[in-house]
N, C-alpha and C. Protein backbone atom coordinates (compact mmCIF):
# COMPACT_ATOMS: atom_id res chain seq x y z
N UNK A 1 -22.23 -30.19 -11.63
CA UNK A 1 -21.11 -30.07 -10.70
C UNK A 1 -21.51 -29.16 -9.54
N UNK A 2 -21.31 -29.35 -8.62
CA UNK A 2 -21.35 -28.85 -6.97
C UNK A 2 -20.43 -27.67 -7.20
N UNK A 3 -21.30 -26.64 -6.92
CA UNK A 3 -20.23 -25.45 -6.79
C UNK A 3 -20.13 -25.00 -4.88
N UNK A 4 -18.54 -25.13 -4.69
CA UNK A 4 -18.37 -25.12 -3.34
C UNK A 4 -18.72 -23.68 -2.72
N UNK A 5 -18.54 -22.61 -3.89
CA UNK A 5 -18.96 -21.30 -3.09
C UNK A 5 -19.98 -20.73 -2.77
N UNK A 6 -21.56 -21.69 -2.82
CA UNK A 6 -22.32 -21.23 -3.71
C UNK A 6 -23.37 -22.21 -2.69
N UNK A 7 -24.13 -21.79 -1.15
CA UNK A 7 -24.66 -22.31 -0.63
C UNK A 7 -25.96 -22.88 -1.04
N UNK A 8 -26.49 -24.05 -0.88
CA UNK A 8 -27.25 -25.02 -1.66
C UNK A 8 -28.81 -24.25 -1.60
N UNK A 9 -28.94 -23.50 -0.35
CA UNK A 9 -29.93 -23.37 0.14
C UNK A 9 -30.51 -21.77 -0.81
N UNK A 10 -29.07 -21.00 -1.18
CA UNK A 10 -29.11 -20.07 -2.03
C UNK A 10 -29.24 -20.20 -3.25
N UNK A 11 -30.04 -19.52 -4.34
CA UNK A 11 -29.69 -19.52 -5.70
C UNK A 11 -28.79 -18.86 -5.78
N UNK A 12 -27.96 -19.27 -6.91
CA UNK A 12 -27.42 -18.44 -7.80
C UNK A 12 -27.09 -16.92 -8.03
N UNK A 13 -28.51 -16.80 -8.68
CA UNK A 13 -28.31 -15.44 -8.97
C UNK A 13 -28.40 -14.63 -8.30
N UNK A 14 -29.40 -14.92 -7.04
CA UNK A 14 -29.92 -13.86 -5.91
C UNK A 14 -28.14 -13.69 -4.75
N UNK A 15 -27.26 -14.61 -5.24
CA UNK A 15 -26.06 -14.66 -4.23
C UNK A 15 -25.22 -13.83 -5.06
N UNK A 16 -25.41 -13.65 -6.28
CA UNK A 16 -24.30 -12.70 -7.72
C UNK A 16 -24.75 -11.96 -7.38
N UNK A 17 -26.08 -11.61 -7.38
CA UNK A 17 -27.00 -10.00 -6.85
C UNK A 17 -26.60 -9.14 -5.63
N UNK A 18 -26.44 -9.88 -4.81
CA UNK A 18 -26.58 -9.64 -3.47
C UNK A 18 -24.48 -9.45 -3.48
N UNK A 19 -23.95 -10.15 -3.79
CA UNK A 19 -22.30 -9.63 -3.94
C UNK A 19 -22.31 -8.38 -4.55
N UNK A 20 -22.94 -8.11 -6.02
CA UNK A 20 -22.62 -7.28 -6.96
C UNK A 20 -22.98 -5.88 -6.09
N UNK A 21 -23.83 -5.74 -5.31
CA UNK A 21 -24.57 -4.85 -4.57
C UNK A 21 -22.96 -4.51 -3.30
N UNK A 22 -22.74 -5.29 -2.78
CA UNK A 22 -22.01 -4.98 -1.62
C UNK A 22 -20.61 -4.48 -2.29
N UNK A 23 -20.27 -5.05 -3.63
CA UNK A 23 -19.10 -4.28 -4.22
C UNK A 23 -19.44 -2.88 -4.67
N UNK A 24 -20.65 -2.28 -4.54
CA UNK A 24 -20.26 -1.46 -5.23
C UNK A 24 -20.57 -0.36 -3.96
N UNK A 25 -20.96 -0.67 -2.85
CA UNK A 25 -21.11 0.55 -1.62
C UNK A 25 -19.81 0.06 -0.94
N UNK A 26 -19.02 1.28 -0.25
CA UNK A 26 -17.71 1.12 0.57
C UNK A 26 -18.22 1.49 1.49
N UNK A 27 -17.43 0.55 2.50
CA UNK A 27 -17.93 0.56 3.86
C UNK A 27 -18.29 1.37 4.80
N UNK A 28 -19.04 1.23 5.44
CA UNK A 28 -19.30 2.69 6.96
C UNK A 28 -17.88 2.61 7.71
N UNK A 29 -17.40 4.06 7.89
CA UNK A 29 -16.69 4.16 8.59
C UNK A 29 -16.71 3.80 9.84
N UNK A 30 -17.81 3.15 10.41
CA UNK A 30 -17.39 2.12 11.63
C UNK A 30 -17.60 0.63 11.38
N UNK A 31 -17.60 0.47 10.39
CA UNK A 31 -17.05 -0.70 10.00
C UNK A 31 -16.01 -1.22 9.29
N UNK A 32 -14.97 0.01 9.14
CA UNK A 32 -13.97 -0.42 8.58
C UNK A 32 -12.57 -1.09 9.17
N UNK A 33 -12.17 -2.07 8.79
CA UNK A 33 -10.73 -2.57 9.48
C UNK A 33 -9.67 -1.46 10.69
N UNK A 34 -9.09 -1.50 11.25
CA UNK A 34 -7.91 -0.90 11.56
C UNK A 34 -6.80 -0.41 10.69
N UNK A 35 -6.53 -1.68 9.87
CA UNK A 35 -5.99 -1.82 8.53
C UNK A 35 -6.47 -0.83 7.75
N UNK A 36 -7.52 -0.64 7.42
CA UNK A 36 -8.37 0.38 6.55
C UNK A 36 -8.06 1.43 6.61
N UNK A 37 -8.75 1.84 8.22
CA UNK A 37 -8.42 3.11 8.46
C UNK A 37 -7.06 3.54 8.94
N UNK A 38 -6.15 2.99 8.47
CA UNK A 38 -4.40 3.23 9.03
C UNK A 38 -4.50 2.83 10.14
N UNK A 39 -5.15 2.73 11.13
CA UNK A 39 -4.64 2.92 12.50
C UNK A 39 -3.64 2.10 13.13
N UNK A 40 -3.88 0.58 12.15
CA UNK A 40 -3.06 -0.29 12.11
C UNK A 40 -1.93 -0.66 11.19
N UNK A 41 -0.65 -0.38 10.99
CA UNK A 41 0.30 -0.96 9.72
C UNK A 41 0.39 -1.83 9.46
N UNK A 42 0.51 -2.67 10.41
CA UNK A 42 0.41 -4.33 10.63
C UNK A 42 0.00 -5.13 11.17
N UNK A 43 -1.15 -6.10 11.04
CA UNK A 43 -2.16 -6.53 12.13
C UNK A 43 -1.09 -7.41 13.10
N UNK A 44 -1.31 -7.59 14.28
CA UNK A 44 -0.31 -8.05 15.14
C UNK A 44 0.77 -7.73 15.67
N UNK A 45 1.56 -6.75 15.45
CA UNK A 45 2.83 -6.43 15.10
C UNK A 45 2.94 -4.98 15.98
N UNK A 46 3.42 -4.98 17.02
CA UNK A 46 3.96 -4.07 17.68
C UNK A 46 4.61 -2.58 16.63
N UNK A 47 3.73 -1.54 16.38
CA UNK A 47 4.08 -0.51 15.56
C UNK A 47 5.31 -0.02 15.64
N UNK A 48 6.00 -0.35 17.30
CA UNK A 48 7.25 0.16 17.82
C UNK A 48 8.32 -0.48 17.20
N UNK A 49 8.43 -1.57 16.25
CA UNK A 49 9.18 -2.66 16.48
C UNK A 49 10.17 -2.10 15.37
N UNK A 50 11.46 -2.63 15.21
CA UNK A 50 12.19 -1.99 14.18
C UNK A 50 11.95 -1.52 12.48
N UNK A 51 11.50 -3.26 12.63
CA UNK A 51 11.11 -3.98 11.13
C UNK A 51 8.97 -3.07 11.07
N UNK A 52 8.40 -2.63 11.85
CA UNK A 52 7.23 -2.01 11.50
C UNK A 52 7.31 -0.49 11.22
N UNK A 53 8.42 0.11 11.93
CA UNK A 53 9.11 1.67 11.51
C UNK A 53 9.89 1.51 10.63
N UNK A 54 10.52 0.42 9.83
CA UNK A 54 11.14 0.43 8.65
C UNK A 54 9.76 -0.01 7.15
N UNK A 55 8.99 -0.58 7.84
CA UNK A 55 7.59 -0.35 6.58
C UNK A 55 6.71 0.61 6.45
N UNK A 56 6.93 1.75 7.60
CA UNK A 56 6.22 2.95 7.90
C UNK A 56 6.91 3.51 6.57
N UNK A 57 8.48 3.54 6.95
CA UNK A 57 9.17 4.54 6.04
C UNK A 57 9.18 4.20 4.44
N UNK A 58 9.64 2.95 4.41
CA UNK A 58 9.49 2.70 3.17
C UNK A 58 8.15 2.88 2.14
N UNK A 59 6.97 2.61 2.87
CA UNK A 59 5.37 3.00 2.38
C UNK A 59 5.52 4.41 2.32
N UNK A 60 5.76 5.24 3.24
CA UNK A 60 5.71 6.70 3.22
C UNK A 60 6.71 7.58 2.10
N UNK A 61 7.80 7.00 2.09
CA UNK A 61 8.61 7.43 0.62
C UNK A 61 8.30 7.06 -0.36
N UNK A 62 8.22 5.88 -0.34
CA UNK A 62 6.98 5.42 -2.08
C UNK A 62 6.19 6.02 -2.57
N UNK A 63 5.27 6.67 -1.21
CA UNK A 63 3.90 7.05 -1.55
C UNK A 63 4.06 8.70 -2.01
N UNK A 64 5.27 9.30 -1.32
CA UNK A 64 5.53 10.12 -1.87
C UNK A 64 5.87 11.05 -3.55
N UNK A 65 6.77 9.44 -3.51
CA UNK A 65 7.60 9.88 -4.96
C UNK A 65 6.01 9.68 -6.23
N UNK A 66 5.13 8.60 -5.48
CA UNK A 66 3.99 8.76 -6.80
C UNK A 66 3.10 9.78 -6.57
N UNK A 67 3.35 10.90 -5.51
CA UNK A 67 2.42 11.95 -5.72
C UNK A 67 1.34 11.77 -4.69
N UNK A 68 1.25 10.78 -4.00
CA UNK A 68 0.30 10.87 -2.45
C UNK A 68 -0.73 10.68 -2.59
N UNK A 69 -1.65 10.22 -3.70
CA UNK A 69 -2.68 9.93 -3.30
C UNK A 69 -2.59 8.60 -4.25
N UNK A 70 -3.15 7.01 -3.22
CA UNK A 70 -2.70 6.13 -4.53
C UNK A 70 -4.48 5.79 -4.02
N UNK A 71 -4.40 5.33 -5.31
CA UNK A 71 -5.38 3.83 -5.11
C UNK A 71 -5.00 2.54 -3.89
N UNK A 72 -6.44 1.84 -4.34
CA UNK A 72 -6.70 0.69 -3.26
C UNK A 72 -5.23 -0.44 -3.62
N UNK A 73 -5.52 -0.42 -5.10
CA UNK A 73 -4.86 -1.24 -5.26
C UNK A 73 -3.17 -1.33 -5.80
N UNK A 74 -3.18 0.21 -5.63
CA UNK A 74 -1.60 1.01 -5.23
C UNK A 74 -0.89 0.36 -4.14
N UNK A 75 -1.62 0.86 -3.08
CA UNK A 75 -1.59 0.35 -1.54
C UNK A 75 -0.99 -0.85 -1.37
N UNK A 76 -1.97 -1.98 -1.90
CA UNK A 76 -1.74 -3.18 -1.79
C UNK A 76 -0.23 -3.46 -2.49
N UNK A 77 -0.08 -3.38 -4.01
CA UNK A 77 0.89 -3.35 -3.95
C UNK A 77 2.44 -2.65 -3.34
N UNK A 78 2.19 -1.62 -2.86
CA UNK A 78 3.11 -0.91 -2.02
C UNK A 78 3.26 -1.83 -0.89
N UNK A 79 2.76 -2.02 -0.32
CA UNK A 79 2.75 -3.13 0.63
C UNK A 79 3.52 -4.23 0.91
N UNK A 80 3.15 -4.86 -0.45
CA UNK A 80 3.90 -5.86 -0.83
C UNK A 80 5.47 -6.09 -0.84
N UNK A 81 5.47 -4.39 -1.73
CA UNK A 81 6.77 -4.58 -2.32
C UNK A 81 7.72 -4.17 -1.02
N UNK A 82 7.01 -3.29 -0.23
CA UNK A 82 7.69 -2.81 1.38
C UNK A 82 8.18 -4.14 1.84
N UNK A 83 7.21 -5.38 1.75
CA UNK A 83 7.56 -6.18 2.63
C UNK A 83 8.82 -6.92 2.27
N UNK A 84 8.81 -7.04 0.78
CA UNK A 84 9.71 -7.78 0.31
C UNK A 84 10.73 -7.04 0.67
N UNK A 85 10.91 -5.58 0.12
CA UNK A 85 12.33 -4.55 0.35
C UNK A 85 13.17 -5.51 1.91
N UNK A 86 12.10 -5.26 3.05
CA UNK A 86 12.54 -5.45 4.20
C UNK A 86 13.01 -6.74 4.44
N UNK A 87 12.55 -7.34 3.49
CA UNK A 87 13.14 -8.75 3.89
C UNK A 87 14.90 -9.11 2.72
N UNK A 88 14.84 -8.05 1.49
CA UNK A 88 16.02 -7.96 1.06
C UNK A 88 17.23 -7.44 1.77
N UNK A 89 16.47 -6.31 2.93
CA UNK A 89 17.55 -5.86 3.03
C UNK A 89 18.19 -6.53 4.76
N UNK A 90 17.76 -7.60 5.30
CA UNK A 90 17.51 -8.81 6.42
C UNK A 90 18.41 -9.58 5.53
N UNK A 91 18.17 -9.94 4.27
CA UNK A 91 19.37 -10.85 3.63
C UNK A 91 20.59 -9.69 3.74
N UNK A 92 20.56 -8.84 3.41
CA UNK A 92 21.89 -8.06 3.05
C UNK A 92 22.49 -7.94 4.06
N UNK A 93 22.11 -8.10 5.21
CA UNK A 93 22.62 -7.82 6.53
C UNK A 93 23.02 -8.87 7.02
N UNK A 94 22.43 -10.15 6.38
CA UNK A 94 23.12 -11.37 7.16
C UNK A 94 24.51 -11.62 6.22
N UNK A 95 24.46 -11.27 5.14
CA UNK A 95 25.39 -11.52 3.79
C UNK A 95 26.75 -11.02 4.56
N UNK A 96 26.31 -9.40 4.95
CA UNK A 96 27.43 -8.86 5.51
C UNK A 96 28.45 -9.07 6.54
N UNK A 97 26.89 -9.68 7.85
CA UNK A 97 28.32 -10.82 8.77
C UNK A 97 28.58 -11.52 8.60
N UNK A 98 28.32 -12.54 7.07
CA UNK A 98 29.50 -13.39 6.87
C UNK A 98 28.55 -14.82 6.89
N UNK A 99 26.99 -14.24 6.97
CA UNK A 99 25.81 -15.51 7.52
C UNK A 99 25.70 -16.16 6.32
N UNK A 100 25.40 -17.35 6.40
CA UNK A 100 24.67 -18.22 5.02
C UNK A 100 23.76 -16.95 4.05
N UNK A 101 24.06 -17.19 2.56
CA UNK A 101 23.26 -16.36 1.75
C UNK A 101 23.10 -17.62 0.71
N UNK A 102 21.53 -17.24 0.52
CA UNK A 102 21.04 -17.98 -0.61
C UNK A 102 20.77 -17.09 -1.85
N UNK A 103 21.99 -16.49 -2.67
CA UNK A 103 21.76 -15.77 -3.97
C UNK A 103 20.85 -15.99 -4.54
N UNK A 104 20.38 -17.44 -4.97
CA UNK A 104 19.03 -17.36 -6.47
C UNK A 104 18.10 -16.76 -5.75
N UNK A 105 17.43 -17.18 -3.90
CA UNK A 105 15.96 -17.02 -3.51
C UNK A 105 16.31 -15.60 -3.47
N UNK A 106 17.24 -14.67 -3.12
CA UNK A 106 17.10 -13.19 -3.11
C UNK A 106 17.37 -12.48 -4.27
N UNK A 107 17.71 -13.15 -5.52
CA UNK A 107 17.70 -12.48 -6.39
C UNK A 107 16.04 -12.76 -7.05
N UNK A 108 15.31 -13.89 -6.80
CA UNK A 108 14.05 -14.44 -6.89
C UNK A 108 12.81 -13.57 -5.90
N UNK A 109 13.54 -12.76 -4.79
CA UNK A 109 12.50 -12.04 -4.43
C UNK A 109 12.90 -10.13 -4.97
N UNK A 110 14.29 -10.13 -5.16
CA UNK A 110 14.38 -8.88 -5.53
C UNK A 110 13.74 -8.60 -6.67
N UNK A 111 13.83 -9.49 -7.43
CA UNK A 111 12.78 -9.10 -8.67
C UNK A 111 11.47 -9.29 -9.17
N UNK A 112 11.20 -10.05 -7.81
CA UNK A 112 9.51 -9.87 -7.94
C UNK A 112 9.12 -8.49 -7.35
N UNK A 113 10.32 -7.58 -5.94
CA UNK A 113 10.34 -6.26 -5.95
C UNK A 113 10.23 -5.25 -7.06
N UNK A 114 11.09 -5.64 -7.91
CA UNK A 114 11.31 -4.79 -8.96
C UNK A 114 10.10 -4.62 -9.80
N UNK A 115 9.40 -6.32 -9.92
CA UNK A 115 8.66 -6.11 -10.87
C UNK A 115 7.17 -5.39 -10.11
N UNK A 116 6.98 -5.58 -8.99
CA UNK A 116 5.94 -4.32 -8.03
C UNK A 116 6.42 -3.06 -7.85
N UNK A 117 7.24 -2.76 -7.82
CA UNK A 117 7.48 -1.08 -8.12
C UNK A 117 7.53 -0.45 -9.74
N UNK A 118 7.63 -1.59 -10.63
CA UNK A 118 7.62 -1.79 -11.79
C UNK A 118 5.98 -0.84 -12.09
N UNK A 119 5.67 -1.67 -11.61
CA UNK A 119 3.48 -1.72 -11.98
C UNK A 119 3.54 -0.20 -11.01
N UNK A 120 3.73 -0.07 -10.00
CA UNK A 120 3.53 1.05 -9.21
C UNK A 120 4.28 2.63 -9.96
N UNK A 121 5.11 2.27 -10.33
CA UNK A 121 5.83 3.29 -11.44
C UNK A 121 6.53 4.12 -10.78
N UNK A 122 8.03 3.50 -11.53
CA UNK A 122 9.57 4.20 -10.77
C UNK A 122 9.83 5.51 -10.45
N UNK A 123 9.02 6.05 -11.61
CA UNK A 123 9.66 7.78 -11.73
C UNK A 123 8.75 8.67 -10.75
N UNK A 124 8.94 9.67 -10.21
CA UNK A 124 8.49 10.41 -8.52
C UNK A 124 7.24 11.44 -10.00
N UNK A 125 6.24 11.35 -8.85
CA UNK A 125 5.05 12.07 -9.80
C UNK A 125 5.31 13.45 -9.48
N UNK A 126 5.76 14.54 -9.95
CA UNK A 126 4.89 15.94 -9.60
C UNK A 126 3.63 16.17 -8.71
N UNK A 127 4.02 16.85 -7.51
CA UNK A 127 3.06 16.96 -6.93
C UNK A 127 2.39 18.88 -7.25
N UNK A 128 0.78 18.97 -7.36
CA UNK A 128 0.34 20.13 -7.92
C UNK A 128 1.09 21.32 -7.15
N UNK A 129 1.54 22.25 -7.05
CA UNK A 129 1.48 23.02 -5.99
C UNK A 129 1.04 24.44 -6.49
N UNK A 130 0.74 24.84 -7.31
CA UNK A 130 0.35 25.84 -8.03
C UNK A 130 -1.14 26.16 -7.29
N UNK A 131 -1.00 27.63 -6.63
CA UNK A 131 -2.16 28.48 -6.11
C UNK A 131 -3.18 28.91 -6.79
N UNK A 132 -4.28 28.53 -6.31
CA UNK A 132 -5.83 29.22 -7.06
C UNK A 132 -5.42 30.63 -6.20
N UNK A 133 -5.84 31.10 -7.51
CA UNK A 133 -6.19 32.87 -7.64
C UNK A 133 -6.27 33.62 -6.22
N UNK A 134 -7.47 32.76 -5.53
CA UNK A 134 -7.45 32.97 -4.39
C UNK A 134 -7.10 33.36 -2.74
N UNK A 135 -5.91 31.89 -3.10
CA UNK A 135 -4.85 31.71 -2.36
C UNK A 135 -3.43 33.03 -2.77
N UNK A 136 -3.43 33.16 -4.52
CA UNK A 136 -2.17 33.89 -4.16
C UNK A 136 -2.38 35.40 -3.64
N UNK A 137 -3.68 35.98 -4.25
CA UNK A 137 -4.54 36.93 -3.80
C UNK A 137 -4.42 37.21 -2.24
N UNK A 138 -4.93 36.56 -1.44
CA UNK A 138 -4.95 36.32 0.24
C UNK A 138 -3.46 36.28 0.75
N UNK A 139 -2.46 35.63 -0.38
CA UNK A 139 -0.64 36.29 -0.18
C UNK A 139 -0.47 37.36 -0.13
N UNK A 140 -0.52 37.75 -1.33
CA UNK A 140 0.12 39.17 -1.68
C UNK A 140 -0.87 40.40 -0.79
N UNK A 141 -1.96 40.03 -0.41
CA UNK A 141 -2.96 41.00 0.61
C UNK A 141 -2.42 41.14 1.93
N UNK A 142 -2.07 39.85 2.08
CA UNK A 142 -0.89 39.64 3.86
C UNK A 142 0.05 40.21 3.80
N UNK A 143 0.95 40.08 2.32
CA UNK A 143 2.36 40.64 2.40
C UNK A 143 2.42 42.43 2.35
N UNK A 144 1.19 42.78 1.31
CA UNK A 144 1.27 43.90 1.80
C UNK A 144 0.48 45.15 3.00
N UNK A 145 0.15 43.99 3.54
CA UNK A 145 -0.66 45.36 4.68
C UNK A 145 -1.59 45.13 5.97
């Protein structure tokens, strides 16, 4: 069988080799996305726009309540579930003036929300704040003198 991913001219293994290698170095910082490096929230998408300051916030309180530093694949799902939030709460707003609502598809995306904040984990993490020796040392040296 013809494998479509898997250029004819390449073997095999030297193309598994040559992937396995690039997964495991992360990228030069000038080669990383916009996306990557934050600079971008949303590729295309005017940062100013209502709906891109309402995924700022929602990513930024999420990221909070789990304690601020997530994984790659935190992210991604945070993401996700931002997008969906924003689009629940676009139904709730049309519901309210009175617009066509389709109950099953928003109860069909609220709980694929649920079930991504689910995996991301509901309850707000403790964040450390407790001073090395150091730090409280360099306090109490300021405070007194």
């Amino acid at each position: 069988m013809y494998n479509l991913f898997i250029r004819p001219s390449i073997r095999p293994y030297s193309s598994r080799k040559a992937l396995q290698s690039m997964a495991k170095a992360p990228p030069k910082p000038e080669f990383r996305t916009r996306r990557g490096t934050g600079a971008v929230v949303l590729a295309g998408v005017d940062g100013r726009s209502l709906m891109a300051r309402r995924f700022r916030e929602i990513v930024t309180g999420v990221e909070a309540d789990l304690g601020g530093d997530l994984t790659e694949a935190q992210t991604a799902l945070l993401a996700r579930a931002a997008t969906l939030a924003i689009w629940c709460e676009e139904r709730e707003a049309e519901l309210a003036r009175g617009e066509q609502f389709d109950a099953a598809e928003y109860a069909t995306i609220a709980n694929a929300m649920r079930r991504l904040l689910a995996d991301l984990g509901l309850n707000r993490v403790a964040r450390d704040v407790t001073e090395t020796l150091d730090q409280y040392l360099a306090k109490k040296g300021a405070a007194n003198g």
